[in-house]
C-alpha atoms as a PDB file:
ATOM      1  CA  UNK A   1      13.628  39.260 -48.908  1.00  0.00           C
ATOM      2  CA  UNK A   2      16.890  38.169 -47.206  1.00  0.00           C
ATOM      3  CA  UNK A   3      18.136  34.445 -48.522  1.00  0.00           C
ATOM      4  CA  UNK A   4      18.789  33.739 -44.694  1.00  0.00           C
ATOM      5  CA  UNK A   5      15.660  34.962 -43.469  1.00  0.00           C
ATOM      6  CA  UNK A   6      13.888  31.734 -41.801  1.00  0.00           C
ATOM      7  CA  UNK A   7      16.719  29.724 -41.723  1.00  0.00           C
ATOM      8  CA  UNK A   8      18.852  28.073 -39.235  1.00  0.00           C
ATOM      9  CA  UNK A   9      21.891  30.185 -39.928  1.00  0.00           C
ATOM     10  CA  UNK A  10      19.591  32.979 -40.104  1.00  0.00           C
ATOM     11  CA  UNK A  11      18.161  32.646 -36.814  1.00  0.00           C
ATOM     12  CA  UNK A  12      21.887  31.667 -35.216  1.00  0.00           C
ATOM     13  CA  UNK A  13      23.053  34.817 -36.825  1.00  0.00           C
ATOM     14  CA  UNK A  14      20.088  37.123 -35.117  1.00  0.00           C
ATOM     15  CA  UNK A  15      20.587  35.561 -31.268  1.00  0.00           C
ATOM     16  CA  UNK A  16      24.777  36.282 -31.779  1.00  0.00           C
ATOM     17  CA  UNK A  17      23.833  40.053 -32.089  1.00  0.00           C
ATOM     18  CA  UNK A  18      21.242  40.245 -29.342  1.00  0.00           C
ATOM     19  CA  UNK A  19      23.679  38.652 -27.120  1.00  0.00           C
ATOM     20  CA  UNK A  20      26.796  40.414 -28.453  1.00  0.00           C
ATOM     21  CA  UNK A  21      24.691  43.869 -28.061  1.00  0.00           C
ATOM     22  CA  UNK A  22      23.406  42.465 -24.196  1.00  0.00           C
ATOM     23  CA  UNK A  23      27.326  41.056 -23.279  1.00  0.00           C
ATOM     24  CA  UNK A  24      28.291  44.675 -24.529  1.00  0.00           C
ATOM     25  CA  UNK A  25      25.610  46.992 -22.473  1.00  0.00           C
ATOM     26  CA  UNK A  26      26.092  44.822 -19.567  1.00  0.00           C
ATOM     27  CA  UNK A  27      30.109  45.736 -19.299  1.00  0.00           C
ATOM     28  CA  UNK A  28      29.234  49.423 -20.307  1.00  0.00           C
ATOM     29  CA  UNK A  29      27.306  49.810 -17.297  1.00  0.00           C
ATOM     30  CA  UNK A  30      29.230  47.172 -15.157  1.00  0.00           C
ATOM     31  CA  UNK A  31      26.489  45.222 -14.395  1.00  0.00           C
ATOM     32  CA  UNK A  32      26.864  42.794 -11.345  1.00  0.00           C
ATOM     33  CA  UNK A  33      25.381  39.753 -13.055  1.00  0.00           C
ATOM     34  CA  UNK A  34      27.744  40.683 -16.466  1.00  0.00           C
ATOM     35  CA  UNK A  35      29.587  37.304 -15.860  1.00  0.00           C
ATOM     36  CA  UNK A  36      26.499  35.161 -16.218  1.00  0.00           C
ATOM     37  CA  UNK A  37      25.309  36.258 -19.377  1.00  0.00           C
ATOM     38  CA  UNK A  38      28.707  35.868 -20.201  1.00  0.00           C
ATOM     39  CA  UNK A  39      28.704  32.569 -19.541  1.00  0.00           C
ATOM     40  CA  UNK A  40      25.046  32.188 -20.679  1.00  0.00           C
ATOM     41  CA  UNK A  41      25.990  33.413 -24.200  1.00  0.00           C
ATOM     42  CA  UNK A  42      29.347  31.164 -24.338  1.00  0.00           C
ATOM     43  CA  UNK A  43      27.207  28.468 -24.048  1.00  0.00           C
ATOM     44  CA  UNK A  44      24.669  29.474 -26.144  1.00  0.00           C
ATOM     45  CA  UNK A  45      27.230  29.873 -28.751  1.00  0.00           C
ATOM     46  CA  UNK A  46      28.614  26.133 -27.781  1.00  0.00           C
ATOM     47  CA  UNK A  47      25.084  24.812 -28.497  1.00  0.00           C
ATOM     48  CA  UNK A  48      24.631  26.250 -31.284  1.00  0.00           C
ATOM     49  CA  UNK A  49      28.314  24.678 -32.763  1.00  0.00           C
ATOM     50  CA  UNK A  50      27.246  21.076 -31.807  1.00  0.00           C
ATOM     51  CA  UNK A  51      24.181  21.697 -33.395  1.00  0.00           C
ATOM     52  CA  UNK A  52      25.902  22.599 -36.871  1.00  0.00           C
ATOM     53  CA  UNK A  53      28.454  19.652 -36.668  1.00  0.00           C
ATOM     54  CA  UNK A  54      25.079  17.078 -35.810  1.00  0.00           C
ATOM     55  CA  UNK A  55      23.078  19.412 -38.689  1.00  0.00           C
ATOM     56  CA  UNK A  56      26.307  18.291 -41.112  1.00  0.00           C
ATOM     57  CA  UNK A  57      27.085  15.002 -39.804  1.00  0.00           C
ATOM     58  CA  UNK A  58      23.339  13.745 -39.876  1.00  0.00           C
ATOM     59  CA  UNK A  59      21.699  16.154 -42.663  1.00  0.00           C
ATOM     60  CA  UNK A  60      19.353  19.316 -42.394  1.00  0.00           C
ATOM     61  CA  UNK A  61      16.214  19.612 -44.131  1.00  0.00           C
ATOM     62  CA  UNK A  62      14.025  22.505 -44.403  1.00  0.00           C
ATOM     63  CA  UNK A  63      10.750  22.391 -43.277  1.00  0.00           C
ATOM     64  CA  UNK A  64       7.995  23.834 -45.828  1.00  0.00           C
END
């Protein structure tokens, strides 16, 4: 079993490649609405930093 399966940085990890793989078929095919998922995943990704720095900052505990 994978150490970062269930985890945070697991699950952080596995939305980055959907949206990297979504970002890149939506420029292959020059889809219209390629700008908002652009911007959807920048944010995402924005999030997902703040999250980290409050995860480090306050602590982050597992749950069982």
């Amino acid at each position: 079993m994978c150490k970062l399966a269930g985890t945070l940085t697991g699950y952080l990890i596995s939305v980055a490649i959907v949206l990297a793989v979504l970002n890149g078929l939506a420029w292959l095919i020059g889809a219209q609405h390629r700008y908002r998922l652009g911007l959807f995943s920048a944010g995402f990704l924005f999030g997902a930093l703040g999250m980290y720095i409050a995860a480090w900052l306050y602590g982050y505990s597992r749950a069982p």
